[in-house]
C-alpha atoms as a PDB file:
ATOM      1  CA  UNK A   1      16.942 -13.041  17.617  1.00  0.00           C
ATOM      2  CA  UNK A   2      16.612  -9.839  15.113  1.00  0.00           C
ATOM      3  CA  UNK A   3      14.733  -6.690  16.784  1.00  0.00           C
ATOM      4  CA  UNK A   4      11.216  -7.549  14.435  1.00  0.00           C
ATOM      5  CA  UNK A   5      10.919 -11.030  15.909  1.00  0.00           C
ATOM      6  CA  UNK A   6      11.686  -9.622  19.781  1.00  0.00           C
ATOM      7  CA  UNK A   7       8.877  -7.257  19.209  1.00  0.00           C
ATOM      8  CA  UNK A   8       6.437  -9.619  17.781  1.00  0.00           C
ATOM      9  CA  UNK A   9       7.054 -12.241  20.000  1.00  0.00           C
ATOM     10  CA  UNK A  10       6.647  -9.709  22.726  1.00  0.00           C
ATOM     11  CA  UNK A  11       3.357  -8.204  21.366  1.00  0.00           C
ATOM     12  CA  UNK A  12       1.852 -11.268  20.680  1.00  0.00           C
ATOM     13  CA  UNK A  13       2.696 -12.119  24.951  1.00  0.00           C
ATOM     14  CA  UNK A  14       1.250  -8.867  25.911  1.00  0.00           C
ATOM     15  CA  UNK A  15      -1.738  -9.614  24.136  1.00  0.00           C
ATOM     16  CA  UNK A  16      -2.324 -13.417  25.630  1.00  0.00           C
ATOM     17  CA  UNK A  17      -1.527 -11.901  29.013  1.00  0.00           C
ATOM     18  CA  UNK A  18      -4.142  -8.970  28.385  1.00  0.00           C
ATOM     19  CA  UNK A  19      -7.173 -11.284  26.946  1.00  0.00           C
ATOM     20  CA  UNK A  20      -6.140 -13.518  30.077  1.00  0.00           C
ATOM     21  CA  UNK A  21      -6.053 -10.744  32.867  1.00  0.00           C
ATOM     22  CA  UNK A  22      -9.805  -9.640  30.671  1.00  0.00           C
ATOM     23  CA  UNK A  23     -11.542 -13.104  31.105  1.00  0.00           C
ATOM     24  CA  UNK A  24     -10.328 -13.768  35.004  1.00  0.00           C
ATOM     25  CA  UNK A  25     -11.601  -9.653  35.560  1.00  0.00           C
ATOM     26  CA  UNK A  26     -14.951 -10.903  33.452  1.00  0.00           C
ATOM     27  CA  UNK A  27     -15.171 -14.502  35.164  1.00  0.00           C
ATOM     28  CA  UNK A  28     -14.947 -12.258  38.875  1.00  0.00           C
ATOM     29  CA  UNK A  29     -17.907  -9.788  38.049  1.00  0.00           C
ATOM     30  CA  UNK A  30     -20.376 -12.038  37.045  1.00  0.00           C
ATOM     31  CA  UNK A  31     -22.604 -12.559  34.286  1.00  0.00           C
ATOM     32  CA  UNK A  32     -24.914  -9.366  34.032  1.00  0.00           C
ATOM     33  CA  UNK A  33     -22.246  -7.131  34.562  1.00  0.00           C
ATOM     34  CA  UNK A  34     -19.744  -8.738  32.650  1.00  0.00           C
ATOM     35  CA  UNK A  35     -21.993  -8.711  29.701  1.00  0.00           C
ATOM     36  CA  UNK A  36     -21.570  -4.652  30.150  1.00  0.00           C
ATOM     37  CA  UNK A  37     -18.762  -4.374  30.486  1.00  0.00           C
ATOM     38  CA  UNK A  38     -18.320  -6.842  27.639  1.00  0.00           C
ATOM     39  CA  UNK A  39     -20.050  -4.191  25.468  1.00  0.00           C
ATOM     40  CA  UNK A  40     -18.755  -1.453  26.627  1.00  0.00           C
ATOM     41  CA  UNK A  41     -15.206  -2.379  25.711  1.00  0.00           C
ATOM     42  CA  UNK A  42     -16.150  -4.004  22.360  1.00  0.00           C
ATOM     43  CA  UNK A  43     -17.447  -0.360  21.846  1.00  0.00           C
ATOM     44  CA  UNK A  44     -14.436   1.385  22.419  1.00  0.00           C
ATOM     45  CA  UNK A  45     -12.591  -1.039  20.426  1.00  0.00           C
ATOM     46  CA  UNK A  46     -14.498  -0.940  17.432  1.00  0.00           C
ATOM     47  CA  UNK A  47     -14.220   3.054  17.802  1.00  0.00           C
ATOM     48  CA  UNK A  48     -10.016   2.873  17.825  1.00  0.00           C
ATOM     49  CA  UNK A  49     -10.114   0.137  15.552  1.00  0.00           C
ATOM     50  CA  UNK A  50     -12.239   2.193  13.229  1.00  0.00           C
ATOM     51  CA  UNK A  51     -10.138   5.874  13.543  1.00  0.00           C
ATOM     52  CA  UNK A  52      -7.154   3.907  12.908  1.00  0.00           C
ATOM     53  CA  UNK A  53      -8.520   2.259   9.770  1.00  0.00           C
ATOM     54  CA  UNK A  54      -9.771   5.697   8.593  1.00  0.00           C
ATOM     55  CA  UNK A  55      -6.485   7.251   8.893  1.00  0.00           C
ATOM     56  CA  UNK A  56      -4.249   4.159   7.471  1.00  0.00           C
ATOM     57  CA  UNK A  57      -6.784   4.422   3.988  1.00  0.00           C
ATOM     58  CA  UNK A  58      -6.350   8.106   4.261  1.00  0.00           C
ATOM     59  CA  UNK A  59      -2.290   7.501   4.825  1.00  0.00           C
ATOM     60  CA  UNK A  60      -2.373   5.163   1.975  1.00  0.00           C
ATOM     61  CA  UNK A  61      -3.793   7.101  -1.004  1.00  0.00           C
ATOM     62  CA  UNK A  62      -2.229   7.422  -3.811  1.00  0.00           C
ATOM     63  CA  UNK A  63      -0.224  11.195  -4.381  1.00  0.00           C
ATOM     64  CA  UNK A  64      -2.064  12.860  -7.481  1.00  0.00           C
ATOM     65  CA  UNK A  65       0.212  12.132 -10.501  1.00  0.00           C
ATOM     66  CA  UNK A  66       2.184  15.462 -11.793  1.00  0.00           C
ATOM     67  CA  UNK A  67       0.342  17.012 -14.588  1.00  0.00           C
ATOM     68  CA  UNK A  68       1.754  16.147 -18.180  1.00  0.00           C
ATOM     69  CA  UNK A  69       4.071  18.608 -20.079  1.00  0.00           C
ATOM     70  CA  UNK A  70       2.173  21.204 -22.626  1.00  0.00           C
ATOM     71  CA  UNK A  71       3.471  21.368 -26.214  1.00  0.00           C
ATOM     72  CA  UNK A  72       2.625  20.551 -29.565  1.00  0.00           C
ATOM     73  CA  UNK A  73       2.361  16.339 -30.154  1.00  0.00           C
ATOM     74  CA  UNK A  74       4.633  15.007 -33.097  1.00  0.00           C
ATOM     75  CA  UNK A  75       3.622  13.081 -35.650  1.00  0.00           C
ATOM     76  CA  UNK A  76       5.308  11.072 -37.565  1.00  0.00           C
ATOM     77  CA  UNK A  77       4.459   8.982 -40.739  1.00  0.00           C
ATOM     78  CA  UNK A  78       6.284   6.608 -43.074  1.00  0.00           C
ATOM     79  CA  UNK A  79       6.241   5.137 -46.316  1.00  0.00           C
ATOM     80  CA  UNK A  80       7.516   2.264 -48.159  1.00  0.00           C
ATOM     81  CA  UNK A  81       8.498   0.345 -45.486  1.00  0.00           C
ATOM     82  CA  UNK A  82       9.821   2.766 -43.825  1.00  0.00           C
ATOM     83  CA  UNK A  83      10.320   2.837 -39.770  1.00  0.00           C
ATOM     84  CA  UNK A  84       9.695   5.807 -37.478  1.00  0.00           C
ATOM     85  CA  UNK A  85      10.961   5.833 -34.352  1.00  0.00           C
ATOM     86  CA  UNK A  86       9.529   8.335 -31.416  1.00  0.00           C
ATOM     87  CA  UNK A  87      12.229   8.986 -28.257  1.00  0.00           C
ATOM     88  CA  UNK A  88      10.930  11.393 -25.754  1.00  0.00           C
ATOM     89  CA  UNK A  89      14.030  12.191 -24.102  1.00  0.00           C
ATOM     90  CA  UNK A  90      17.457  11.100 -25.884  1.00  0.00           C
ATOM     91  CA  UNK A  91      18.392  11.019 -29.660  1.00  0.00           C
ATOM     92  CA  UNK A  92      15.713  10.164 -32.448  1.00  0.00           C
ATOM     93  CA  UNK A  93      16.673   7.998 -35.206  1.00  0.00           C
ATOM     94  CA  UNK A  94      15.841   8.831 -39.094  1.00  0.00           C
ATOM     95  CA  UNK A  95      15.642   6.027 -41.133  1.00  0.00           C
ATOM     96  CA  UNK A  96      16.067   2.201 -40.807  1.00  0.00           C
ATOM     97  CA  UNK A  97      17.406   0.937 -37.753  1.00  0.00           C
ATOM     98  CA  UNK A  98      21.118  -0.491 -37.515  1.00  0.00           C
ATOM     99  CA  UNK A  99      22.061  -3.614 -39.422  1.00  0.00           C
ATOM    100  CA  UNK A 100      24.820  -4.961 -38.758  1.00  0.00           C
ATOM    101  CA  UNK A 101      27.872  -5.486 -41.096  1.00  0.00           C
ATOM    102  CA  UNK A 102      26.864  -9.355 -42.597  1.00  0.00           C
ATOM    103  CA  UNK A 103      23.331  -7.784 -43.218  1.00  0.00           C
ATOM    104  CA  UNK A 104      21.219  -9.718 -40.663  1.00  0.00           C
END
């Protein structure tokens, strides 16, 4: 059994064994007060439940891109069926493109 399964096989028994152990400790105090109760902890649930959610979308923004590089822009034209071709960072080439020896 790898580690992730142990774990979520054993959270997923903590939990039955909790939500059991919370309906016989409900079942024993009766209706009226098990209705506050009831409330009480859906209260402080929601409250962790909401903190956590609040920090996970904080945890999860995206990082502010770095700002782009200031210079002058190039431009390039062509004529007569002519290519240009624009590399940012490596070697430009002038003129047509390779063609290979039998002229394809």
């Amino acid at each position: 059994m790898t580690r992730r399964r142990f774990w979520t096989v054993t959270a997923l028994l903590a939990c039955s064994l909790l939500l059991a152990a919370w309906t016989v400790f409900l079942l024993r105090l009766g209706l009226d007060r098990a209705d506050k109760a009831s409330s009480v902890a859906s209260a402080v649930l929601t409250f962790v439940f909401g903190v956590a959610g609040v920090w996970l979308a904080l945890a999860s923004r995206p990082q502010p891109s770095p700002p782009e590089p200031s210079g002058q822009a190039q431009i390039n034209t062509a004529k007569d069926q002519g290519r240009v071709y624009g590399v940012q960072h490596g070697n430009m080439i002038i003129g047509d493109a390779f063609r290979p020896p039998d002229g394809r």
